[in-house]
Structures are given as structure tokens and as C-alpha cells.
Protein backbone atom coordinates (compact mmCIF):
# COMPACT_ATOMS: atom_id res chain seq x y z
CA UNK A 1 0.00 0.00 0.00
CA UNK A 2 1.26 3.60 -0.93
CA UNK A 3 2.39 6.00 1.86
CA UNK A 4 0.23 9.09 2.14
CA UNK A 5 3.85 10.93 2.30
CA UNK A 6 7.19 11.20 -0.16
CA UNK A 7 10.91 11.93 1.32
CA UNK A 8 11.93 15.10 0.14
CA UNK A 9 8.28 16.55 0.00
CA UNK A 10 7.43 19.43 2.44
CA UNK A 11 3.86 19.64 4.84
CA UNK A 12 2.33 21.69 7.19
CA UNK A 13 1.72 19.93 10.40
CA UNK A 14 0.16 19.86 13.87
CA UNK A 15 2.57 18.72 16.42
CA UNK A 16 0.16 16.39 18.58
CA UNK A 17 2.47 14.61 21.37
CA UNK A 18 5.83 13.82 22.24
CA UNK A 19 7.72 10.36 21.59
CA UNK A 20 9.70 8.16 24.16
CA UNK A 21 12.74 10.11 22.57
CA UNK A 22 11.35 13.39 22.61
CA UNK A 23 10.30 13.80 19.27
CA UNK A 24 7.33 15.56 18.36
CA UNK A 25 4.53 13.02 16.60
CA UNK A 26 1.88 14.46 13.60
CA UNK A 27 0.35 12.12 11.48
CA UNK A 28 -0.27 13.08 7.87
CA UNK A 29 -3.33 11.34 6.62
CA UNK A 30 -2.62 8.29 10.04
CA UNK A 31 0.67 7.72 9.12
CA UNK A 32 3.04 8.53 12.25
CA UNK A 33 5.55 10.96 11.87
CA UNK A 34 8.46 12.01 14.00
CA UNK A 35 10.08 15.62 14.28
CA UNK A 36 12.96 16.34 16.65
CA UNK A 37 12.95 19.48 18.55
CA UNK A 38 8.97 20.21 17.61
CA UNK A 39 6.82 20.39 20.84
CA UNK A 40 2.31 19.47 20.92
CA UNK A 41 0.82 22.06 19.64
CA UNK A 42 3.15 23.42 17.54
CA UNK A 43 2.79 23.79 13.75
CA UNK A 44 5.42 23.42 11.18
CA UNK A 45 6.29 22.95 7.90
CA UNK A 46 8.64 19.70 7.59
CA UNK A 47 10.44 17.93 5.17
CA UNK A 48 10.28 14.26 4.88
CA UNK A 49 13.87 12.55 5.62
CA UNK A 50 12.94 9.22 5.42
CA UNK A 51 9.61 6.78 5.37
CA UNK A 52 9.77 3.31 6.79
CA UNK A 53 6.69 0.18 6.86
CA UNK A 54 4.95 2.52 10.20
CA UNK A 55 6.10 5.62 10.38
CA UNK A 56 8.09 8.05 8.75
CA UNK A 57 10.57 11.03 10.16
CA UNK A 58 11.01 14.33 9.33
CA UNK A 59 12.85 17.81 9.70
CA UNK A 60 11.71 21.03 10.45
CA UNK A 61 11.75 23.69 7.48
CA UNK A 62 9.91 26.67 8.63
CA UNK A 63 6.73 27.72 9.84
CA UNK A 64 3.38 26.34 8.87
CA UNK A 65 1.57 28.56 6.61
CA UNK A 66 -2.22 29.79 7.90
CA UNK A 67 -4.89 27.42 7.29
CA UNK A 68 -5.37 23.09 7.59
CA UNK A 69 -2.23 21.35 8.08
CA UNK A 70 -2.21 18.14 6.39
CA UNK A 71 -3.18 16.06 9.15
CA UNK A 72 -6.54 17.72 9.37
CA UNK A 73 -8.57 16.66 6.58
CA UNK A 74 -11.98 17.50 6.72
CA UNK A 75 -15.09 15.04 6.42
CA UNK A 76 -18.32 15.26 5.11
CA UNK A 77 -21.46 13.85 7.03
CA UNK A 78 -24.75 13.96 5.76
């Protein structure tokens, strides 16, 4: 099955918790993600470094722009 992310692509994210290591953790469409030195609640742009069977990691590039991040998509109930 595809990954939802490519290394060397760049998203904005929502930093949601912390990892064992002290990484921050956003998932991009579910698919964990870990960013050193980002902090919950924080949001960043990142760069993917490298995408493995569960998760993938990640550096931080800048600043997420205003507006969703990629790990908010939005859904539709009737």
C-alpha cells in the first residue's frame, strides 16, 4: 500500500504529542511521523527525511503557513 507521504516533500503539520525520545509526533493522513525538537501544539512545515513500513521522520523547514495542516482533513457527514 502507498504511503500518504514522499521523502523530500514538504507539509504543514500539527505537532500532537511527544515520543519516548522526545520527538514531536503528527500524522499526515494516520501515518506517524516524528520531528525532533517540535513540541504538541506546535505547527510546522517539515520535510520528509525518510519513510519506513509505520512511520516516517522528518525535519523542520519553517513555519506552517495559515490554514489546515495536512493532518486535518476535513469530512463530510450527511
Amino acid at each position: 500500500m502507498p504511503k500518504p507521504v514522499e521523502i523530500g516533500k514538504e507539509y504543514d503539520v500539527e505537532v500532537e504529542e511527544l515520543s519516548r525520545r522526545g520527538e514531536g509526533i503528527a500524522r499526515i493522513k494516520g501515518l506517524v511521523t516524528f520531528i525532533p525538537n517540535a513540541k504538541p501544539g506546535e505547527h510546522h512545515r517539515i520535510r520528509i527525511t525518510r519513510i519506513s513500513r509505520r512511520f516516517a521522520e522528518a525535519e523542520i523547514v519553517g513555519e506552517a503557513e495559515e490554514g489546515e495542516t495536512e493532518a486535518e482533513e476535513e469530512t463530510e457527514t450527511e
